[in-house]
N, C-alpha and C. Protein backbone atom coordinates (compact mmCIF):
# COMPACT_ATOMS: atom_id res chain seq x y z
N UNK A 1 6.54 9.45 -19.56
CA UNK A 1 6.93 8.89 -18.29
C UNK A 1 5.91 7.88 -17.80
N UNK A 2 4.56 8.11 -17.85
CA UNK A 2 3.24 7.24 -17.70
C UNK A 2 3.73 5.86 -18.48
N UNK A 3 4.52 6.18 -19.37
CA UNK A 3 4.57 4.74 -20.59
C UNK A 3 5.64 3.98 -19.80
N UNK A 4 6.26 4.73 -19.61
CA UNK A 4 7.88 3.71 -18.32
C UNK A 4 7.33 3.23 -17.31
N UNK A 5 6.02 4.00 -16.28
CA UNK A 5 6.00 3.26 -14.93
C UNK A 5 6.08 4.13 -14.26
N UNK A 6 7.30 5.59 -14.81
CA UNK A 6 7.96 6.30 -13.63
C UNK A 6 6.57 7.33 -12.99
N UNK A 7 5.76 7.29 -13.73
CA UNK A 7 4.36 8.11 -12.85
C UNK A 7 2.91 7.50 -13.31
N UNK A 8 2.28 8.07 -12.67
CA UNK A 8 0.52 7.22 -12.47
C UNK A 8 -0.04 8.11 -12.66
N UNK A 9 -1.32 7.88 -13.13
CA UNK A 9 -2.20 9.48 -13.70
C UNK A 9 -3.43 8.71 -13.38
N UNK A 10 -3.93 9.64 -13.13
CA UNK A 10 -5.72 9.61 -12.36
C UNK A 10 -6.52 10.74 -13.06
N UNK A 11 -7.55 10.47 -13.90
CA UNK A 11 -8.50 11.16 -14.62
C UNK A 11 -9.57 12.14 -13.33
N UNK A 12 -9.91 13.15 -13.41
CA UNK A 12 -10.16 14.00 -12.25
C UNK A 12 -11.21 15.11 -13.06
N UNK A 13 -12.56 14.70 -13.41
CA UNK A 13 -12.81 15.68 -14.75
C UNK A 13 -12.35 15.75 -15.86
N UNK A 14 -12.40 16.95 -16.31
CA UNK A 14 -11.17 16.94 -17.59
C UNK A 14 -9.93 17.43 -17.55
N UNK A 15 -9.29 17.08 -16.18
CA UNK A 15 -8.01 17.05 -15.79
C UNK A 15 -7.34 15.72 -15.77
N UNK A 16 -5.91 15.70 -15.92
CA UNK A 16 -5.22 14.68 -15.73
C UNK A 16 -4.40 14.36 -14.41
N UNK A 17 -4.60 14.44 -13.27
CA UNK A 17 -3.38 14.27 -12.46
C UNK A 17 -2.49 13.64 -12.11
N UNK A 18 -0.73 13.67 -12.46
CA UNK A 18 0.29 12.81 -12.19
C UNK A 18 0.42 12.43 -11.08
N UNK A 19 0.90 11.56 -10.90
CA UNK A 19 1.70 11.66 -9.39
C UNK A 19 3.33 10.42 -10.28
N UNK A 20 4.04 10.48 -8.91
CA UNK A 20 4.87 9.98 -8.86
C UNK A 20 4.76 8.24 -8.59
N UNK A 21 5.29 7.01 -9.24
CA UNK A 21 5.14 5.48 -8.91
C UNK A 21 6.10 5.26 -7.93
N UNK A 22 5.84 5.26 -6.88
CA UNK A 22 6.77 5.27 -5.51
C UNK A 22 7.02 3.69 -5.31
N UNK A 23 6.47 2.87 -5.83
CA UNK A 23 6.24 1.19 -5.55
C UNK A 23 7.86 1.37 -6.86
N UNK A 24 7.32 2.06 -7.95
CA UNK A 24 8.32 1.78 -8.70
C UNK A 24 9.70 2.04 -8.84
N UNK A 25 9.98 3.13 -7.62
CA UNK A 25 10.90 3.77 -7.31
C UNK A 25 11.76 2.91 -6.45
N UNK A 26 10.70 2.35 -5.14
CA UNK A 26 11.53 1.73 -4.17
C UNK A 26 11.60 0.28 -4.99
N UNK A 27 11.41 -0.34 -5.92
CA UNK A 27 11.72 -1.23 -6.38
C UNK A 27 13.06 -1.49 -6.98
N UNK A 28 13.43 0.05 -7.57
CA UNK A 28 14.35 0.49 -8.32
C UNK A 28 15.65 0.30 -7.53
N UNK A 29 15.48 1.21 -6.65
CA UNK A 29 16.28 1.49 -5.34
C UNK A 29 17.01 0.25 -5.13
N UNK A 30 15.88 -0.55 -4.54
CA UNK A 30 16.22 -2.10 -3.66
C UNK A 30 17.19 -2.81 -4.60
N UNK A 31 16.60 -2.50 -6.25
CA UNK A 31 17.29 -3.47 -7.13
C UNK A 31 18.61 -2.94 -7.37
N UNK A 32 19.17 -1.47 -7.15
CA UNK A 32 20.53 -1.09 -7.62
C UNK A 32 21.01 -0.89 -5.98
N UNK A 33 20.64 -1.20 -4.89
CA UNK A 33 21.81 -1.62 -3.61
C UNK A 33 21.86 -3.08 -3.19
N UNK A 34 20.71 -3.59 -3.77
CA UNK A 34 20.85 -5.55 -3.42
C UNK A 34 22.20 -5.50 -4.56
N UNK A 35 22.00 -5.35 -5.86
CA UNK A 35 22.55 -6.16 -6.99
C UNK A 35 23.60 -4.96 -7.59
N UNK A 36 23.58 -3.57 -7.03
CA UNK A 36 24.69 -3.19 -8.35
C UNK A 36 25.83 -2.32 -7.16
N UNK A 37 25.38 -2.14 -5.84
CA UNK A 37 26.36 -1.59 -4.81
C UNK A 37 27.30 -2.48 -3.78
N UNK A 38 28.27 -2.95 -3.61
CA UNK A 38 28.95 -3.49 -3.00
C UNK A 38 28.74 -3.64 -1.52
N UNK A 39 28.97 -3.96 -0.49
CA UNK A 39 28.04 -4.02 0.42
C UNK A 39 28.84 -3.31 1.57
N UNK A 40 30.49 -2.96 1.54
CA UNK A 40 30.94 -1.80 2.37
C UNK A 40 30.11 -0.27 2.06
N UNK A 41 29.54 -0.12 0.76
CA UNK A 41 28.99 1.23 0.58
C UNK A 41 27.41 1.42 0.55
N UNK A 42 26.89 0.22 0.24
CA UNK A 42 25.10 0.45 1.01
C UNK A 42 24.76 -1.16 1.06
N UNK A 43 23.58 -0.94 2.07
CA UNK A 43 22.88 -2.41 2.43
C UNK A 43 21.47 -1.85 2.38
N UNK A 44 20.61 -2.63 2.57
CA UNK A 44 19.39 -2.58 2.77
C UNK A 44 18.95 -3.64 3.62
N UNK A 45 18.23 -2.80 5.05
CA UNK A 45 17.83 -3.72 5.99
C UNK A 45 16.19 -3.10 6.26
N UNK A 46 15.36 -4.00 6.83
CA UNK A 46 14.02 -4.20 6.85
C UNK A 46 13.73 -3.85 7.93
N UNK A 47 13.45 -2.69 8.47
CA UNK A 47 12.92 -1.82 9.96
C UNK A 47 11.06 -1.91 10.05
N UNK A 48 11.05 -3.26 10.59
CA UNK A 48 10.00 -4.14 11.23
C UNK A 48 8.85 -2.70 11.88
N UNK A 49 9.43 -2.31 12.71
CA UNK A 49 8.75 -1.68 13.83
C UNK A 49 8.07 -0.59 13.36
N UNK A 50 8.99 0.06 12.44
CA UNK A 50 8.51 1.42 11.20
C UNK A 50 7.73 0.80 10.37
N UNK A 51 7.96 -0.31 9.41
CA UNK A 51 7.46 -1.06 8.46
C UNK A 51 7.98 -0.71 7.02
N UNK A 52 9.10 -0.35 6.95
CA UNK A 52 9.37 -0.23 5.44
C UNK A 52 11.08 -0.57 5.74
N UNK A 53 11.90 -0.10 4.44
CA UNK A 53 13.38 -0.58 4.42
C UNK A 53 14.22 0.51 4.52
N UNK A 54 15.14 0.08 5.11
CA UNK A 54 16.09 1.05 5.51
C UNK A 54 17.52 0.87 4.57
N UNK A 55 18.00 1.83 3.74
CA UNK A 55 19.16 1.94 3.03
C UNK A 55 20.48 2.47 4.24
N UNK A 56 21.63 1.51 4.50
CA UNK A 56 22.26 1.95 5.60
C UNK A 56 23.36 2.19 4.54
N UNK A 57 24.08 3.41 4.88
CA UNK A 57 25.41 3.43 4.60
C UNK A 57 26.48 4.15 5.59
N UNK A 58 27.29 2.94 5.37
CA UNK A 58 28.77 3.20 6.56
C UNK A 58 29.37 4.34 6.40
N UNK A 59 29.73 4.56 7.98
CA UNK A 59 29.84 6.30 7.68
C UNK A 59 31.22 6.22 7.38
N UNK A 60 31.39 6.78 5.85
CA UNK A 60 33.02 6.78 5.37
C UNK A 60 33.16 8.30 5.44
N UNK A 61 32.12 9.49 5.25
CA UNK A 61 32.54 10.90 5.11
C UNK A 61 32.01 11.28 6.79
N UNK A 62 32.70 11.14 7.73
CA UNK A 62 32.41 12.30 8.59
C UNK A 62 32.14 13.72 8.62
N UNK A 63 31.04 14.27 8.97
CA UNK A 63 30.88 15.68 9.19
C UNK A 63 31.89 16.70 9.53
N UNK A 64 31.98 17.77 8.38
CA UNK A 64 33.27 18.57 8.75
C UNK A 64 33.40 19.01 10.36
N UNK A 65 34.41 19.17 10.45
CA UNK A 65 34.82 19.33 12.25
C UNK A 65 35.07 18.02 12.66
N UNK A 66 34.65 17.33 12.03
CA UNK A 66 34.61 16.01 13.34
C UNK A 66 35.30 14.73 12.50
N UNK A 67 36.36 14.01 13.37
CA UNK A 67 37.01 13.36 12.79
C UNK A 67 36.30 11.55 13.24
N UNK A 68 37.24 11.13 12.36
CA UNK A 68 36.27 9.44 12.18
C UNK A 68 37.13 9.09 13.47
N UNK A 69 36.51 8.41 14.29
CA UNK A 69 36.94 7.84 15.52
C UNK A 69 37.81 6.88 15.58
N UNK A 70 38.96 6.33 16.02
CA UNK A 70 39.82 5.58 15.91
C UNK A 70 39.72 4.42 16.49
């Protein structure tokens, strides 16, 4: 997985510790809702104030009990 990207390892003694490539993840992300999701079922918008991106999707499944508003 170290050889793909999908994790990062940090030498710690004679330990190895993984972690997870989160840069490589949200890269991933961004690249399959910009380019492979249609844009009624996800967008990606840029929440300034928080500082990172926001994946929006339109609410097509309402919560059981509760019906989609007319």
């Amino acid at each position: 997985m170290s050889h793909a990207g999908l994790v990062l390892s940090q030498r710690e003694g004679r330990s190895i510790i993984y972690r997870a490539n989160f840069g490589f993840f949200t890269d991933l992300i961004r690249y399959m809702v910009k380019d492979c999701c249609r844009m009624e079922f996800a967008s990606i918008r840029e929440d300034t104030k928080r500082g990172c991106s926001v994946i929006e999707m339109p609410s097509c499944c309402p919560p059981q009990g509760r019906e989609k508003p007319s």
